[in-house]
Protein backbone atom coordinates (compact mmCIF):
# COMPACT_ATOMS: atom_id res chain seq x y z
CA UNK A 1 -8.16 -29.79 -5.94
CA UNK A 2 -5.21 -26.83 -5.72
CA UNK A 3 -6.11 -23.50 -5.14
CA UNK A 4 -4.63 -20.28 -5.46
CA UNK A 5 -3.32 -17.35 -2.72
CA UNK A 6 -5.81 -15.29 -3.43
CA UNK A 7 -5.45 -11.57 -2.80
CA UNK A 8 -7.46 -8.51 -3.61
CA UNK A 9 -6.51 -4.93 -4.26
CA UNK A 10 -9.33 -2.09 -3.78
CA UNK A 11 -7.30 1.39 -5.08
CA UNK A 12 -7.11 3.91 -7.74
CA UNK A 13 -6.46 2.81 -11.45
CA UNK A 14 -3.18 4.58 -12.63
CA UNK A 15 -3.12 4.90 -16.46
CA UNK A 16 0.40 5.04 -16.73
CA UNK A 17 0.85 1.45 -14.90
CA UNK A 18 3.32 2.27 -12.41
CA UNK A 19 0.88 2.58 -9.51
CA UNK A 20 -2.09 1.90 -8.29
CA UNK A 21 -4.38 -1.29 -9.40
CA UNK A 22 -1.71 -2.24 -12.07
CA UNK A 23 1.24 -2.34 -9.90
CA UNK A 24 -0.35 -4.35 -7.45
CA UNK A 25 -2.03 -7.06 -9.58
CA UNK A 26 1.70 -7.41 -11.41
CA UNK A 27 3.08 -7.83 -7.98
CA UNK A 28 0.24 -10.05 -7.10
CA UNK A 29 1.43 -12.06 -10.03
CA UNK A 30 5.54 -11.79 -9.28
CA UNK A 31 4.47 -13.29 -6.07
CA UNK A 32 2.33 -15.88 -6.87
CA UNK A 33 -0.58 -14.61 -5.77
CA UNK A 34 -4.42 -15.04 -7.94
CA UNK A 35 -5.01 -10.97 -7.98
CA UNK A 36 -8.58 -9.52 -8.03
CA UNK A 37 -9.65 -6.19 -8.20
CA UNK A 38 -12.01 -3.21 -6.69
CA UNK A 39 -11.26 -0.08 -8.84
CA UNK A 40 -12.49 2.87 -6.57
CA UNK A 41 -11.23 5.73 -9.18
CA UNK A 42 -10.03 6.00 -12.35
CA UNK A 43 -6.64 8.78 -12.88
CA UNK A 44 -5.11 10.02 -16.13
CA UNK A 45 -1.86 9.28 -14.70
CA UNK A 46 1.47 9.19 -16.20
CA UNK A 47 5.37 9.57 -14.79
CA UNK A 48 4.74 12.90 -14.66
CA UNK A 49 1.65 14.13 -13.31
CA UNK A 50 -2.37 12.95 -12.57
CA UNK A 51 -4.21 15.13 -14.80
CA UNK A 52 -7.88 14.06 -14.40
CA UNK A 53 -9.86 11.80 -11.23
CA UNK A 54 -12.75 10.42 -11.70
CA UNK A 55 -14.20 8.80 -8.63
CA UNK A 56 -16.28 5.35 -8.99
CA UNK A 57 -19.80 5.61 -7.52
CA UNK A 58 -19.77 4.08 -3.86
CA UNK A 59 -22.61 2.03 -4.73
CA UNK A 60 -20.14 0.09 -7.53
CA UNK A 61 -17.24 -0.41 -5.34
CA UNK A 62 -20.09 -1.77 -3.04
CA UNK A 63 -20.56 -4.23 -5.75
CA UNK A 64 -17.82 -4.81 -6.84
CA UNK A 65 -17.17 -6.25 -3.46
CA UNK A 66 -19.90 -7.97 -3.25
CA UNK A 67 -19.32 -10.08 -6.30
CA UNK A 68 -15.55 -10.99 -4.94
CA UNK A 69 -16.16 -11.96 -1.93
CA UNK A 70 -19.46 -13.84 -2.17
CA UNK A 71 -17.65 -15.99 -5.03
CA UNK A 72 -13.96 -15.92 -5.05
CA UNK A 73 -13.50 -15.31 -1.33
CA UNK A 74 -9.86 -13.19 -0.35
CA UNK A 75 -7.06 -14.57 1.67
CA UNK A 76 -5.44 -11.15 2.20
CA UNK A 77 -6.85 -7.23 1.45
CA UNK A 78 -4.40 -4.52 -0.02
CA UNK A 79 -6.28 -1.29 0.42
CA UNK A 80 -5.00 1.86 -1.16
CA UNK A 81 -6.92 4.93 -2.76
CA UNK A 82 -10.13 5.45 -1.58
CA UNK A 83 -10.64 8.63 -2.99
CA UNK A 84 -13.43 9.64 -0.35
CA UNK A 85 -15.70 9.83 2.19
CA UNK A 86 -18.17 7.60 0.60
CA UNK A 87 -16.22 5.08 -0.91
CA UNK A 88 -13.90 4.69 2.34
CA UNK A 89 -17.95 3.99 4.31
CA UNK A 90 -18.65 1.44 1.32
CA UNK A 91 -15.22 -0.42 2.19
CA UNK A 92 -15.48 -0.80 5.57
CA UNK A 93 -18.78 -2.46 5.57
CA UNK A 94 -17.63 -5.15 3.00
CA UNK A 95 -14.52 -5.22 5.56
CA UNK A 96 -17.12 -6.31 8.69
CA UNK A 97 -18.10 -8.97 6.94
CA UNK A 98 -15.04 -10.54 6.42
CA UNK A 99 -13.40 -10.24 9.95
CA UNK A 100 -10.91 -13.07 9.74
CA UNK A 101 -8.90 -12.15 6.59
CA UNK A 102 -6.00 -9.67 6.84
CA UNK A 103 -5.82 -6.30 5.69
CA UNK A 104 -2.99 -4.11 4.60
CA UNK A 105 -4.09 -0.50 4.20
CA UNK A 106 -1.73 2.04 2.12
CA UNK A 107 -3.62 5.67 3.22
CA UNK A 108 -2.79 7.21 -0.27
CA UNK A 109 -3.13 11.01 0.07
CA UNK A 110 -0.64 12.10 -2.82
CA UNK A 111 0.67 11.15 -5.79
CA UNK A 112 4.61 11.04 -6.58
CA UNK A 113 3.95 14.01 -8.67
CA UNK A 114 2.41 15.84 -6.19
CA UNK A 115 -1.11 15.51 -7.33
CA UNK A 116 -3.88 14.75 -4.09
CA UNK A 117 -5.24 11.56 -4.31
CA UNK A 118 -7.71 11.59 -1.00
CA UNK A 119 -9.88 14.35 -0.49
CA UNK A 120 -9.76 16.30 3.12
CA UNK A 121 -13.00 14.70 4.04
CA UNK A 122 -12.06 11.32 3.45
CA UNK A 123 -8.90 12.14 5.88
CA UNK A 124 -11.16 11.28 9.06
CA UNK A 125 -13.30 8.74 7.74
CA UNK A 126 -10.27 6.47 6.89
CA UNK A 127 -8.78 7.09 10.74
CA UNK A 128 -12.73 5.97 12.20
CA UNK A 129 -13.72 3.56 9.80
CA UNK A 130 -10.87 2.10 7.94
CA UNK A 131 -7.98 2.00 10.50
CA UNK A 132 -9.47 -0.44 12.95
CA UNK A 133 -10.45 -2.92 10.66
CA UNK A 134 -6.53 -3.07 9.17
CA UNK A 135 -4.77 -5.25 10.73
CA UNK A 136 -1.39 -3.07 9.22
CA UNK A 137 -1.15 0.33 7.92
CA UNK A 138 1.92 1.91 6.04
CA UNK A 139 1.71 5.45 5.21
CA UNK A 140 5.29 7.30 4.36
CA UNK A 141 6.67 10.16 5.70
CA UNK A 142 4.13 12.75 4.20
CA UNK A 143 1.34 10.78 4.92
CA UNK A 144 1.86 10.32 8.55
CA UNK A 145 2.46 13.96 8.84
CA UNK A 146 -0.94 14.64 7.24
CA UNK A 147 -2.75 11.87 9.88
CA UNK A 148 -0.70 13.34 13.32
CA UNK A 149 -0.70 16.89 12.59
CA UNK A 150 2.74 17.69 13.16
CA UNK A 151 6.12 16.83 11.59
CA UNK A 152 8.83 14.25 11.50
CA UNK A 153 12.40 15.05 11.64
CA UNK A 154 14.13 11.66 12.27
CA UNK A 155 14.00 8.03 13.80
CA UNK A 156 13.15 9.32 16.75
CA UNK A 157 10.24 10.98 15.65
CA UNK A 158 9.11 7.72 13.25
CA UNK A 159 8.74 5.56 16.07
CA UNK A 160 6.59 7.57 18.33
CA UNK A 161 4.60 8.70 14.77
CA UNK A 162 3.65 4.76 15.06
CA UNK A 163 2.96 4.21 18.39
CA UNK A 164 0.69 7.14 17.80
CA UNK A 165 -0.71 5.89 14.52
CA UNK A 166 -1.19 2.21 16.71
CA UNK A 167 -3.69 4.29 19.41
CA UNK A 168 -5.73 4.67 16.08
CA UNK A 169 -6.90 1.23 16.67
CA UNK A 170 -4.78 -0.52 13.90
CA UNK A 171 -2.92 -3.36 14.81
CA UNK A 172 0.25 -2.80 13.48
CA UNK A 173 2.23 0.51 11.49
CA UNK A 174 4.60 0.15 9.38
CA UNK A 175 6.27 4.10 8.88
CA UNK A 176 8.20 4.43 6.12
CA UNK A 177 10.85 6.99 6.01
CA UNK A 178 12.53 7.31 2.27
CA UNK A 179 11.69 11.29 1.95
CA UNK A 180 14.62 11.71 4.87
CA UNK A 181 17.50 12.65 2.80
CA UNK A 182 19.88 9.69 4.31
CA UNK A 183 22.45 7.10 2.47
CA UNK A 184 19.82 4.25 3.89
CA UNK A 185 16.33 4.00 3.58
CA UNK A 186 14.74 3.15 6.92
CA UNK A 187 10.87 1.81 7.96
CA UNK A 188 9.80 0.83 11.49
CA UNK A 189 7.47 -1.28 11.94
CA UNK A 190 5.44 -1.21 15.32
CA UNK A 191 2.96 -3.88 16.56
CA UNK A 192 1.01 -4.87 19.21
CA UNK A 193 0.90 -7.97 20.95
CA UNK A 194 -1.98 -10.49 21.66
CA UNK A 195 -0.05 -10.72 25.26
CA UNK A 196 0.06 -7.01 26.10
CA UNK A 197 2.66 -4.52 24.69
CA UNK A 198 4.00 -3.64 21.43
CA UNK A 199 6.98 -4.67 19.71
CA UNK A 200 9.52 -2.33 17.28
CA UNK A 201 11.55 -3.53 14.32
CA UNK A 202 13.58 -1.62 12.09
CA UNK A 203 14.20 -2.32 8.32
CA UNK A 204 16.97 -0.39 7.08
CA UNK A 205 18.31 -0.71 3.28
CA UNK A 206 21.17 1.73 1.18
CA UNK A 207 19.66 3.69 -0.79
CA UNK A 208 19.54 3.52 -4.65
CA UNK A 209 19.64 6.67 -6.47
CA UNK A 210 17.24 6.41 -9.29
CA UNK A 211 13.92 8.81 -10.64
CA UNK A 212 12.09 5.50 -10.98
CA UNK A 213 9.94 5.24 -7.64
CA UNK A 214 6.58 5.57 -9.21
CA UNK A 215 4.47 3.35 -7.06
CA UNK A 216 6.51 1.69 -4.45
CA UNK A 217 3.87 2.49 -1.77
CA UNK A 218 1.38 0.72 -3.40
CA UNK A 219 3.85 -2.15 -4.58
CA UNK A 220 5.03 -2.36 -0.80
CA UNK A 221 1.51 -2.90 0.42
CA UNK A 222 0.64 -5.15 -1.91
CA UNK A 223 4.08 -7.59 -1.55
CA UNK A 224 2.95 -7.59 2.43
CA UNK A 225 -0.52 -8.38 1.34
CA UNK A 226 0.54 -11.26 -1.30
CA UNK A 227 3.21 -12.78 1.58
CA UNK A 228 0.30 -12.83 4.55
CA UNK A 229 -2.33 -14.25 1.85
CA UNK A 230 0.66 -17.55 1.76
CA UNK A 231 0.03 -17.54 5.64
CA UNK A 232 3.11 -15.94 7.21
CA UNK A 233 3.48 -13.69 9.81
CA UNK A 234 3.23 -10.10 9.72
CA UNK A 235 7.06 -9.30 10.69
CA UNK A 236 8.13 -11.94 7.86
CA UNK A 237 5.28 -10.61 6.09
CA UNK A 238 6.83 -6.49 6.11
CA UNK A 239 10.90 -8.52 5.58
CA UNK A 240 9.58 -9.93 2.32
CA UNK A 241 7.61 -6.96 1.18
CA UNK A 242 10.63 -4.57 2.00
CA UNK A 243 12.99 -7.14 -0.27
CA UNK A 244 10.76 -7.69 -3.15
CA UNK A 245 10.90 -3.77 -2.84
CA UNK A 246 14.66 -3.11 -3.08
CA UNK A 247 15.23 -5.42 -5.67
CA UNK A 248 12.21 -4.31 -7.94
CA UNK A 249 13.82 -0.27 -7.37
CA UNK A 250 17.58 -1.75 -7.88
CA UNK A 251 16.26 -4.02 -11.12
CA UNK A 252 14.83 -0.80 -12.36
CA UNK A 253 16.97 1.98 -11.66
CA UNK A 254 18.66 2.00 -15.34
CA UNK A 255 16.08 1.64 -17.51
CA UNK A 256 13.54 4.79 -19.17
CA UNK A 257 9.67 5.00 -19.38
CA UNK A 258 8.51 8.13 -19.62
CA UNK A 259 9.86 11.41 -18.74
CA UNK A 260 9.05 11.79 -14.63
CA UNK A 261 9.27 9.21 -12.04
CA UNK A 262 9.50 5.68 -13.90
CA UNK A 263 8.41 2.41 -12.45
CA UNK A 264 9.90 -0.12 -10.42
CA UNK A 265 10.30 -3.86 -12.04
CA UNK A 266 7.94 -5.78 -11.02
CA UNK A 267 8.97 -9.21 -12.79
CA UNK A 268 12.70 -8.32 -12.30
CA UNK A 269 12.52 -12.15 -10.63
CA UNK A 270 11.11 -13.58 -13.73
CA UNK A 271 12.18 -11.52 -16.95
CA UNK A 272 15.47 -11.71 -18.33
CA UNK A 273 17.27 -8.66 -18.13
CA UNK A 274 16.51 -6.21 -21.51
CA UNK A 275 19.23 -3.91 -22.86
């Protein structure tokens, strides 16, 4: 019989719909994925600001693992909010057990409005326990500050950011840089090689002036995820993430939800365009 692409998101709910659980199930969807879920918080988000967190008990994110993967079974993980210490302990012994498939970790610390997402505590217990189990990690700008300890300026300083991030024990890192103020967006992507060395690509894409970047972290992480669970490789995998990306900000860009930092489009490959 057929079967589906089956990929699972474990992150933060986001109220508002932009982020989080919801944008990655719709982009599950846009890419013809079978999306399944592991809610490891619950926000009172909006376009403007998080306003309350409220943290799901390890032992149900435990669970809800459990009942996925014994069942359904996962041929790619998007990881995103993991809110802390606990929960990020709880993930990575579900992870263990399911060595093979790959995993795409998004280490959410902030939210576009500013509001912290990951508490300090759950900083180092994502670098020990969640970072060697991924086989790709893709923090921005901000976030890669927060996990080195010092700050980036420029290419230059992206690049040997992810050779750092690599010594974590990920296998690949994907640094994104849209919070430089440049006419093009540019993300390097460095990876390690079964063979010995590492290898460095650079996506680069003009930047499109718009508010409405709510959530393209976790959509990003979640295109790469839906693109390895079809079976290709991680470079083609980051390529077809990074598109599905531009186009969903670009098919976006003119339209108004709410009164802070919209949404992307999701479905802008499927819906007809709306006046």
């Amino acid at each position: 019989m057929a079967t589906y692409a089956r990929a699972l998101t474990i992150a933060g709910s986001d109220s508002g719909g932009g982020a989080g659980i919801q944008a990655d199930l719709k982009t599950f969807s846009a890419l013809r994925c079978y999306g399944m879920s592991v809610i490891t918080a619950i926000t009172a988000q909006n376009t403007r600001e998080v306003t309350a967190v409220h943290p799901v008990p390890a032992e149900t994110v435990s669970a809800q693992l459990d009942a996925v993967l014994t069942d359904i079974g996962v041929d790619a993980i998007k990881i995103g909010m993991l809110h802390n210490a606990e929960t990020v302990v709880a993930v990575a012994q579900a992870l263990a057990s399911t060595p093979a498939t790959p995993v795409v970790v998004d280490p959410v610390m902030v939210a576009k409005s500013g509001d912290r997402l990951l508490s300090e505590a759950a900083v180092d217990s994502l670098r020990r326990h969640i970072f060697p189990l991924a086989d790709l990690i893709t923090p921005n700008l901000p976030e890669a500050e927060a996990l080195l300890g010092r700050k980036l300026r420029g290419r230059d300083d992206m690049e040997a950011a992810a050779a750092d991030l690599l010594a974590l024990g990920t296998k690949a890192v994907l640094v994104k840089g849209g919070h430089l103020q440049d006419d093009h967006v540019s993300d390097v992507l460095v990876h390690a090689l079964d063979a010995g060395g590492v290898v460095t690509r650079w996506f680069d894409y003009p930047r499109i002036v718009t508010q409405n970047t709510h959530g393209t972290g976790c959509t990003l992480s979640s295109a790469i995820a839906a693109s390895l669970a079809h079976g290709s490789t991680l470079e083609d995998a980051v390529a077809t993430g990074r598109e599905y990306v531009q186009n969903a900000i670009e098919a976006g860009a003119t339209y108004r939800l709410g009164h802070g930092h919209g949404p992307v489009h999701h479905f802008h490959s499927v819906w007809p365009e709306q006046k």
